[in-house]
N, C-alpha and C. Protein backbone atom coordinates (compact mmCIF):
# COMPACT_ATOMS: atom_id res chain seq x y z
N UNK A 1 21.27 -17.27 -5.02
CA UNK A 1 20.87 -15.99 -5.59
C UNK A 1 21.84 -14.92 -5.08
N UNK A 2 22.22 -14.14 -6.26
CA UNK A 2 22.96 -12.91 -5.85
C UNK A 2 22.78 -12.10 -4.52
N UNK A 3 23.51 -11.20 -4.04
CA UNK A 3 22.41 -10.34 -3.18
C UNK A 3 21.92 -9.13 -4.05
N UNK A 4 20.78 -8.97 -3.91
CA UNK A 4 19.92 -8.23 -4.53
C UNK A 4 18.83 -7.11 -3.33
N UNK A 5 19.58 -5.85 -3.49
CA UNK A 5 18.25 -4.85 -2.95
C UNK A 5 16.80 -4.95 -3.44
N UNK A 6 16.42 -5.02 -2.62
CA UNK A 6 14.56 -4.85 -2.16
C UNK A 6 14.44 -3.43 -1.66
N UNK A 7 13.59 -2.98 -2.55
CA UNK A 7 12.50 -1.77 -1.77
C UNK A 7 11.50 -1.86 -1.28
N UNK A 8 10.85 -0.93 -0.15
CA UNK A 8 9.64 -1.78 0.17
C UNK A 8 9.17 -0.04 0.70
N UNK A 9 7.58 -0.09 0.86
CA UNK A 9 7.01 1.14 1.91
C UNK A 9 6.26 0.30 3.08
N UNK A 10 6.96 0.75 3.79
CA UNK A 10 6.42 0.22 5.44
C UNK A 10 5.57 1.02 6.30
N UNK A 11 4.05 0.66 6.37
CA UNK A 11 3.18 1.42 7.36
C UNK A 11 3.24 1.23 8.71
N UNK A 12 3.97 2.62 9.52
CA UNK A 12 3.89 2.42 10.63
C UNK A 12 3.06 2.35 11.51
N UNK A 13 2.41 2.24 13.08
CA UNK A 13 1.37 2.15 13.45
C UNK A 13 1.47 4.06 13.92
N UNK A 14 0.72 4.77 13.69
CA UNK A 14 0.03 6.14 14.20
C UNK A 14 0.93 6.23 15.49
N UNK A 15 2.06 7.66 14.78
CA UNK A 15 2.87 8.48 15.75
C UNK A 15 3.90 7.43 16.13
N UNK A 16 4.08 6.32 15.45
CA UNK A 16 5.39 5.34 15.27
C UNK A 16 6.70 5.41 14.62
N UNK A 17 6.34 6.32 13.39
CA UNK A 17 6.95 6.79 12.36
C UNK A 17 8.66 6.55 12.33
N UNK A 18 9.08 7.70 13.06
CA UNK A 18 10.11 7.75 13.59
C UNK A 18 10.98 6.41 14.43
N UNK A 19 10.05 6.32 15.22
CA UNK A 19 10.48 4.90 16.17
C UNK A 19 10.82 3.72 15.12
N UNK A 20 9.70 3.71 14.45
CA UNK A 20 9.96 2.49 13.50
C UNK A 20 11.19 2.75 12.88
N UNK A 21 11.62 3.40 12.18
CA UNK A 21 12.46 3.85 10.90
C UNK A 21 13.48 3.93 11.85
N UNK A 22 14.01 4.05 13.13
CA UNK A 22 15.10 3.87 13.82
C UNK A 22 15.35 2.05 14.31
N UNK A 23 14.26 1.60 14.50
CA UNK A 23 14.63 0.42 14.69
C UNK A 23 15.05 -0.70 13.08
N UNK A 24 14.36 -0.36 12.25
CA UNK A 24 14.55 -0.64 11.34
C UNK A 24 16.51 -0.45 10.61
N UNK A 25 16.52 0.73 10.82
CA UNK A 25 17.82 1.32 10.61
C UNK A 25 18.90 0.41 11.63
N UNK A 26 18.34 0.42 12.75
CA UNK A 26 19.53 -0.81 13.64
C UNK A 26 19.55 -1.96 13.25
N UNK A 27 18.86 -2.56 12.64
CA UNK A 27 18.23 -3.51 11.88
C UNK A 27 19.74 -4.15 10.35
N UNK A 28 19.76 -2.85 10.26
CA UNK A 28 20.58 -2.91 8.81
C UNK A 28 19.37 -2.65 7.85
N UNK A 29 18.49 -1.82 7.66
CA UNK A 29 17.98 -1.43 6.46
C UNK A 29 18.12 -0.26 6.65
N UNK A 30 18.38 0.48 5.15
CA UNK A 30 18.40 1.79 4.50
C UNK A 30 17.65 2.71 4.38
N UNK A 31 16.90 3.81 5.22
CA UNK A 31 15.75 4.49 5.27
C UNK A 31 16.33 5.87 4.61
N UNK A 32 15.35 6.25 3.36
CA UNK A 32 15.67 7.18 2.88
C UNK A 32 14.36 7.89 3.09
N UNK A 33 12.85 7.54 3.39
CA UNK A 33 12.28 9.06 3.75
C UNK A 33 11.15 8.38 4.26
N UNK A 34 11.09 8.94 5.74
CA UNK A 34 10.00 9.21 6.65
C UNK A 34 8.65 10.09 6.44
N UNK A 35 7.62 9.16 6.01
CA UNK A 35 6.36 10.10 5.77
C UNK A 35 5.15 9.55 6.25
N UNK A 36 4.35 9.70 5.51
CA UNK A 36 2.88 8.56 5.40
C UNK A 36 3.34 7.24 5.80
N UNK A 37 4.40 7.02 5.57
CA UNK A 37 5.09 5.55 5.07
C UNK A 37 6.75 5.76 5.34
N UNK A 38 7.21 4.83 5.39
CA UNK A 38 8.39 4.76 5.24
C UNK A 38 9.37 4.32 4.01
N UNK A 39 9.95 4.75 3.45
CA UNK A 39 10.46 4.10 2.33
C UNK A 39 12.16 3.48 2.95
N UNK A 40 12.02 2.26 2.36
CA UNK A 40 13.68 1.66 2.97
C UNK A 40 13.75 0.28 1.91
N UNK A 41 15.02 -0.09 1.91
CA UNK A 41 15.66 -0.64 1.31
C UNK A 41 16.81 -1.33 2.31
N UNK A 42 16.66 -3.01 1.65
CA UNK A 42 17.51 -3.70 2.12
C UNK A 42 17.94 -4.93 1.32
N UNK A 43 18.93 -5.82 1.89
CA UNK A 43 19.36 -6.58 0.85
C UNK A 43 18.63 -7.88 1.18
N UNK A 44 17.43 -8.95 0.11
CA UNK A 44 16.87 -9.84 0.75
C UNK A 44 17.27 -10.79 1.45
N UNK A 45 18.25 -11.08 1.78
CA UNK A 45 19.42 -11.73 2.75
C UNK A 45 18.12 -11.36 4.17
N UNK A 46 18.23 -9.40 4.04
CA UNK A 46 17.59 -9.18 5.50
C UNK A 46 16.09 -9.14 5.35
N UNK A 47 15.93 -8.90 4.50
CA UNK A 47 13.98 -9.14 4.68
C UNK A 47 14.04 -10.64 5.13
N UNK A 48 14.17 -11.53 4.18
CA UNK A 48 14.05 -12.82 4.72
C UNK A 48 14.47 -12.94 6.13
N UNK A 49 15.58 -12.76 7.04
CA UNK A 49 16.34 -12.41 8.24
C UNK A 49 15.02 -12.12 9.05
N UNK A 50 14.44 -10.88 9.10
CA UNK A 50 13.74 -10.21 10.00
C UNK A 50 12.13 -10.11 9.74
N UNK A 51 12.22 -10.91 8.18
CA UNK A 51 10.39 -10.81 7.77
C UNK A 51 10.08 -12.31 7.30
N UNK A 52 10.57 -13.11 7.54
CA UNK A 52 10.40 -14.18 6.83
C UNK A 52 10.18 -14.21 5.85
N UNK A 53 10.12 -13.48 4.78
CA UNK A 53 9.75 -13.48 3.30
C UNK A 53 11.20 -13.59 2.45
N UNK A 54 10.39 -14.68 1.31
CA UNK A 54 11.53 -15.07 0.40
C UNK A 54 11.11 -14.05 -0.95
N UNK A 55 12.30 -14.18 -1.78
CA UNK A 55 12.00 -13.83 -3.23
C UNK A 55 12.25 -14.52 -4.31
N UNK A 56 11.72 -14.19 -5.33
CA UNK A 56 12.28 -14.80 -6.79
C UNK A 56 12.18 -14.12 -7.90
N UNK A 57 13.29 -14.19 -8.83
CA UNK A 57 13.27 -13.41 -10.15
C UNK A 57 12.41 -13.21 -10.60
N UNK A 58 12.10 -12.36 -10.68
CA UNK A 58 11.12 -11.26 -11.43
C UNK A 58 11.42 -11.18 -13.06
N UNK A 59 10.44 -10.48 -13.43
CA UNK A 59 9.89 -10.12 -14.65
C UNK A 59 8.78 -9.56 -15.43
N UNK A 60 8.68 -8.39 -15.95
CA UNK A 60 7.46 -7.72 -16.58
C UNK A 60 7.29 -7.00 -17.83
N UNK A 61 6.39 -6.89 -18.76
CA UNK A 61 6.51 -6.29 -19.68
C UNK A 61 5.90 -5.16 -19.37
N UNK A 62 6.86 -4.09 -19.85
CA UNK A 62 6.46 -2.68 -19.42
C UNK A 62 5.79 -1.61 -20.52
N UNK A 63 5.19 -1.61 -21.34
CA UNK A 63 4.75 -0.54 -22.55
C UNK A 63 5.44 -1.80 -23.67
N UNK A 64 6.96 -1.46 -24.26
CA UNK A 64 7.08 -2.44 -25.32
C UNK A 64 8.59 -2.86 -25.07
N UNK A 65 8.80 -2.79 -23.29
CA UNK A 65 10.04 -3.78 -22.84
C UNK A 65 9.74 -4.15 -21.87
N UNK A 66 10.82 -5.52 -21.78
CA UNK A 66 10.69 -6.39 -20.91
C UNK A 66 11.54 -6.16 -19.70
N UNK A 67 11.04 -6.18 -18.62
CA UNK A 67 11.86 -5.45 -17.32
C UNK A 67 12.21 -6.61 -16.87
N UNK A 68 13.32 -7.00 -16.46
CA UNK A 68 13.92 -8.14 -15.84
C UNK A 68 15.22 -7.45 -14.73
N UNK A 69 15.65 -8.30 -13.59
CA UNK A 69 16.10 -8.45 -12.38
C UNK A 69 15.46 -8.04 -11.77
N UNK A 70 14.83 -7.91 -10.63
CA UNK A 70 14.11 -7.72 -9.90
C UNK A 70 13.21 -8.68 -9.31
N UNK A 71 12.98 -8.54 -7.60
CA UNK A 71 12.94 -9.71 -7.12
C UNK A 71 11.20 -9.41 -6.82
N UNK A 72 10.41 -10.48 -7.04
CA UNK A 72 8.83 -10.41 -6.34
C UNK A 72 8.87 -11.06 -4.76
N UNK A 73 8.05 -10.60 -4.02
CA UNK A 73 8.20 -11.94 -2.62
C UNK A 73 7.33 -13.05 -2.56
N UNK A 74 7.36 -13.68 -1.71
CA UNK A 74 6.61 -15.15 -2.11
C UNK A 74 4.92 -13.98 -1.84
N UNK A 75 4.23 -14.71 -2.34
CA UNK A 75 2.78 -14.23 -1.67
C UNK A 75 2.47 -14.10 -0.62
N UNK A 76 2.34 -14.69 0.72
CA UNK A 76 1.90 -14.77 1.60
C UNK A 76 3.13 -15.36 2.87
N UNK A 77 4.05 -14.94 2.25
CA UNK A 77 5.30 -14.92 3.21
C UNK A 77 5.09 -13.90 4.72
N UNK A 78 5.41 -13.01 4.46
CA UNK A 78 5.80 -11.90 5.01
C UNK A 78 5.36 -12.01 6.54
N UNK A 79 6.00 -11.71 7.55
CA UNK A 79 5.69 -11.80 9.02
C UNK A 79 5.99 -10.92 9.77
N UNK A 80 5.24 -9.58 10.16
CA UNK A 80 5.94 -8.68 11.00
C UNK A 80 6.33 -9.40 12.50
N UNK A 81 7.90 -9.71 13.08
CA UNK A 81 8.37 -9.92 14.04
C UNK A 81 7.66 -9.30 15.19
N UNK A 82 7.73 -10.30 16.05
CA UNK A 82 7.10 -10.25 17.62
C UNK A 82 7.56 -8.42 17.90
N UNK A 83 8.58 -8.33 17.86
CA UNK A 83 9.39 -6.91 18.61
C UNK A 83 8.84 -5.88 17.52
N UNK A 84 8.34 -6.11 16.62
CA UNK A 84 8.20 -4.56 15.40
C UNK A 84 6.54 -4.72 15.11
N UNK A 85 5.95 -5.46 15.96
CA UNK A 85 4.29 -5.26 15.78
C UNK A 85 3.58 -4.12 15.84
N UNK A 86 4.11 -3.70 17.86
CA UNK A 86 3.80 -2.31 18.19
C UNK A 86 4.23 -0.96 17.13
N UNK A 87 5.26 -1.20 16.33
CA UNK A 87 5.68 -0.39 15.22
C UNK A 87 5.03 -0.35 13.52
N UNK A 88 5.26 -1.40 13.30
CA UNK A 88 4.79 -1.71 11.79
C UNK A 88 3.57 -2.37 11.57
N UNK A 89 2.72 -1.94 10.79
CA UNK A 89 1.65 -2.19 10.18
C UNK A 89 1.16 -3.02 9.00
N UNK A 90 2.08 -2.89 8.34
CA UNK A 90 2.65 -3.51 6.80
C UNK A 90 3.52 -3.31 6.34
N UNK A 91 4.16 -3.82 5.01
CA UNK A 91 5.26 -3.67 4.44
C UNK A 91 4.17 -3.93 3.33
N UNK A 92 4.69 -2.98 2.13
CA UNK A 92 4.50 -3.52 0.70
C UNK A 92 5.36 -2.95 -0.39
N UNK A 93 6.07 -4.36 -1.15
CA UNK A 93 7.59 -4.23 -1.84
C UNK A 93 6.81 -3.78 -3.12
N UNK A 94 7.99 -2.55 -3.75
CA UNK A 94 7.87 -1.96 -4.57
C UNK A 94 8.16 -2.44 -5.85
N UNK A 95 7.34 -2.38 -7.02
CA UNK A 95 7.54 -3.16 -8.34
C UNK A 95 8.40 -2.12 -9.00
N UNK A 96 8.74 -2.23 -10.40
CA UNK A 96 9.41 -1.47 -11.18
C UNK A 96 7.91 -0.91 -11.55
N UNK A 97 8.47 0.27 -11.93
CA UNK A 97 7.62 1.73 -12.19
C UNK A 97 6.45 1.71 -13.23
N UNK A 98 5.49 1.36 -13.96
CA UNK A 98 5.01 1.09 -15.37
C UNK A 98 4.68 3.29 -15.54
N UNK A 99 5.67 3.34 -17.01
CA UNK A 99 5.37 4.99 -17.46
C UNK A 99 4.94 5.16 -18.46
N UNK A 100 3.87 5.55 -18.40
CA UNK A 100 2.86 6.20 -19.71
C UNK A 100 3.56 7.15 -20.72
């Protein structure tokens, strides 16, 4: 599989925020905004790397097109690492957009 960016919003654990989104960033993922959540982006090379989670081609029908590239993760993959527990809470990868 190509390399392909993943988006994801990552819940940090309360007043982690910051901490997380820096370790993450040493990490090699892309943090573009610190909030409620974290929003970041990486290439699944590194989710798999640091979350154990795999992906696979995607696909959806959106209103009256069909959205294709884009990766889903396995279901029940995902593993927050021993070292990013005290930090992260969840991860949940972002689908393509459905617009009314």
């Amino acid at each position: 599989m190509a390399t392909k960016t993943v988006s994801a919003e990552i819940e940090a654990r309360p007043g982690q925020e910051r901490r997380a989104a820096a370790v993450l960033q040493e990490l090699g993922f892309r943090i573009h905004h610190i909030g409620s959540t974290i929003s970041a982006d990486g290439p699944a090379e590194l989710w798999n790397q640091h979350f154990g989670v795999s992906f696979s081609a995607a696909s959806k029908e959106i209103g009256h097109a069909q959205v294709t590239g884009w990766l889903r993760p396995a279901p029940d993959a995902l593993a927050i690492p021993t070292g990013l527990r005290d930090l992260i809470a969840g991860v949940s990868f972002v689908e393509p957009p459905e617009l009314y």
